[in-house]
Protein backbone atom coordinates (compact mmCIF):
# COMPACT_ATOMS: atom_id res chain seq x y z
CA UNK A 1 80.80 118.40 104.40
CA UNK A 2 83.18 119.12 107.53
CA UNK A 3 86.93 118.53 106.98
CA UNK A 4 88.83 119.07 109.69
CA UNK A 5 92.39 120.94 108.29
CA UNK A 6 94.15 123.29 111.09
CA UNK A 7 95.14 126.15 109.32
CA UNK A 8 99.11 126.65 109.27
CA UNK A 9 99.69 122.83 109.39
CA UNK A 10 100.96 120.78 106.60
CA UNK A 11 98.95 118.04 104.86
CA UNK A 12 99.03 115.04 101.97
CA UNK A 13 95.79 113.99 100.33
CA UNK A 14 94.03 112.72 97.24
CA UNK A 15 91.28 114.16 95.53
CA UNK A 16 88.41 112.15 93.88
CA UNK A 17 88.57 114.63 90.09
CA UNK A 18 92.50 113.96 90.18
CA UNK A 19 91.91 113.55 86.30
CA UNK A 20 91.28 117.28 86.43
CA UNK A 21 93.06 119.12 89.07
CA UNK A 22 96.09 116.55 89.96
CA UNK A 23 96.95 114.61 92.38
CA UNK A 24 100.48 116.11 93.71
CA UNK A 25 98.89 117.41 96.86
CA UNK A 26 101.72 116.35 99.15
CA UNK A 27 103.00 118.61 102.10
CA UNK A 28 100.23 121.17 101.26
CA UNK A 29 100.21 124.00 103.62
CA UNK A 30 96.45 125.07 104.77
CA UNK A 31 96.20 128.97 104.64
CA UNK A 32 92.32 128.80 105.38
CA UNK A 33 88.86 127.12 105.31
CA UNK A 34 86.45 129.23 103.69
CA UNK A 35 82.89 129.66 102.38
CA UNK A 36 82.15 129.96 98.48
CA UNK A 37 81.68 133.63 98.26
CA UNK A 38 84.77 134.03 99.84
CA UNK A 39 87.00 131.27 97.76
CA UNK A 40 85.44 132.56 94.21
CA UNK A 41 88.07 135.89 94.85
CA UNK A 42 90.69 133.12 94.75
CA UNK A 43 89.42 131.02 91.90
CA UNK A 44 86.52 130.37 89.73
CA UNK A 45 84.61 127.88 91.86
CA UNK A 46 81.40 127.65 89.88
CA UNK A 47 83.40 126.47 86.65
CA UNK A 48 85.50 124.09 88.88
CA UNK A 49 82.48 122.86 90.28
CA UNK A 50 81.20 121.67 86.82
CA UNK A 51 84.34 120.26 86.14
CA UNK A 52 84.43 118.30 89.31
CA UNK A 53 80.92 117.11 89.82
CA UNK A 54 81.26 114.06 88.25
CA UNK A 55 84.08 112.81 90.13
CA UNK A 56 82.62 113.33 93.45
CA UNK A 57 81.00 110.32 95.41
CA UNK A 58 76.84 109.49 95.43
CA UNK A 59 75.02 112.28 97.69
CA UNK A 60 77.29 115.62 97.59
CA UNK A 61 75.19 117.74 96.25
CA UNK A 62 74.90 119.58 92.97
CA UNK A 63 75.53 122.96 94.48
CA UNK A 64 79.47 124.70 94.43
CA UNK A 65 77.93 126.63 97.65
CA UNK A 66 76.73 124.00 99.51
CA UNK A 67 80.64 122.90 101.02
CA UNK A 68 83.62 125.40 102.19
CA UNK A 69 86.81 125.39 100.14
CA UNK A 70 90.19 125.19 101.40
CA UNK A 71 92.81 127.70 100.48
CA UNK A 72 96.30 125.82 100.28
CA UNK A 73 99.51 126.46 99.51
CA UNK A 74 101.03 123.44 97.28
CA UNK A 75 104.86 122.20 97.84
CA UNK A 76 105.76 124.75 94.96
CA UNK A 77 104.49 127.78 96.54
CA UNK A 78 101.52 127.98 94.06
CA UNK A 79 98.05 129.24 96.34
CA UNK A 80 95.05 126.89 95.19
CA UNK A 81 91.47 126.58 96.24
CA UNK A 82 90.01 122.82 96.60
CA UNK A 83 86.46 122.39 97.84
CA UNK A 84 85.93 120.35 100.62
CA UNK A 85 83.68 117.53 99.02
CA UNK A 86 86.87 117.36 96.21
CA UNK A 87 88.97 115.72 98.24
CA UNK A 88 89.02 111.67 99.64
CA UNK A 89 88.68 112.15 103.17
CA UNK A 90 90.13 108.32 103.90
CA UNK A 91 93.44 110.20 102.27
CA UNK A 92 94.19 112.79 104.33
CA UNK A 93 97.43 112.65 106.61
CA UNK A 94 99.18 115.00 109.07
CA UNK A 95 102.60 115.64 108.01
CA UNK A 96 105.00 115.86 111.06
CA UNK A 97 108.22 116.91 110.64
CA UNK A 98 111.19 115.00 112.32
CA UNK A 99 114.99 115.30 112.24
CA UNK A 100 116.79 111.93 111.53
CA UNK A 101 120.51 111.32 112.86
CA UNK A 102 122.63 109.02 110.37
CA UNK A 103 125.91 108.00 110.87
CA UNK A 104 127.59 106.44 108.28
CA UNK A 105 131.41 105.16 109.10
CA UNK A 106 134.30 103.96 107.27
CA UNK A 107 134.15 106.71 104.39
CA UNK A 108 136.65 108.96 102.79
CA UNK A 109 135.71 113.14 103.26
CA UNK A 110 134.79 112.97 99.19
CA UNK A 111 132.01 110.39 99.61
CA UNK A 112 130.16 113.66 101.19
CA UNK A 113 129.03 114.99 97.28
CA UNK A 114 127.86 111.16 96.50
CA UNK A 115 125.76 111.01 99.68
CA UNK A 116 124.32 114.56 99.61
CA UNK A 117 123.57 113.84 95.94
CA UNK A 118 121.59 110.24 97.29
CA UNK A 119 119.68 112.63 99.00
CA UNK A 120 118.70 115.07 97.03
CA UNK A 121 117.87 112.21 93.69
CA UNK A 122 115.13 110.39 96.66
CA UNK A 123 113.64 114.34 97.24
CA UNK A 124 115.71 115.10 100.90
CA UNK A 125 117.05 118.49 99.98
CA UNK A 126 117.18 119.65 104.25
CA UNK A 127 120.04 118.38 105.47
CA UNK A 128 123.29 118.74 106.48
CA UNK A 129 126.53 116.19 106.34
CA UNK A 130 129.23 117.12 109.12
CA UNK A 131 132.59 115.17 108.02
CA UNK A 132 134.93 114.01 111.11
């Protein structure tokens, strides 16, 4: 089952045994796509594999070496391995970076600790307010 990830770029997707291994796979960094003898030094891939199989759609076969694994870096800096057939293909999306400009007038210099505090309760923690 081909995936295609570019290493080094970000990602958010869903994976079809979320029951087992989550499904907080937002801005997930891809360190590499490899085979199965190379992933089981990261993780135990035949175990997961018996875990997962259930979860996965009709006609992925019943073999942990028969699809590559992706080696990922999750939003909290923990390094996981997901197989390929794990995860909902329809789910993936590129996550592109942008820098939004806000100006908000007609506010006093102490509204800056309510506004950076907006920010940080809806999960924007890189930013910075200029007052002037």
């Amino acid at each position: 089952m081909a995936i295609d990830l570019v290493v080094g770029k970000q990602y958010n997707f869903s994976l079809y045994p979320a029951e087992i291994l989550g499904s907080n796979f937002k801005n997930v960094q891809i360190v590499g796509v490899v085979s199965a003898a190379l992933a089981q030094a990261y993780a135990d891939i035949v175990a997961l594999h018996v875990q997962v199989f259930p979860y996965l759609p009709a006609g992925v076969e019943n073999n942990h070496a028969s699809y590559d694994y992706v080696i990922c870096k999750t939003s909290t800096g923990e390094t996981t391995v997901i197989g390929t057939a794990w995860i909902n293909q329809d789910t993936i999306e590129l996550v592109e970076s942008a820098t939004i400009t806000v100006v908000i007038s007609d506010v006093v210099s102490s509204d800056q600790t309510i506004i950076a505090n907006a920010l940080r309760v809806n999960g924007f923690n890189a930013f910075t307010i200029k007052v002037g």
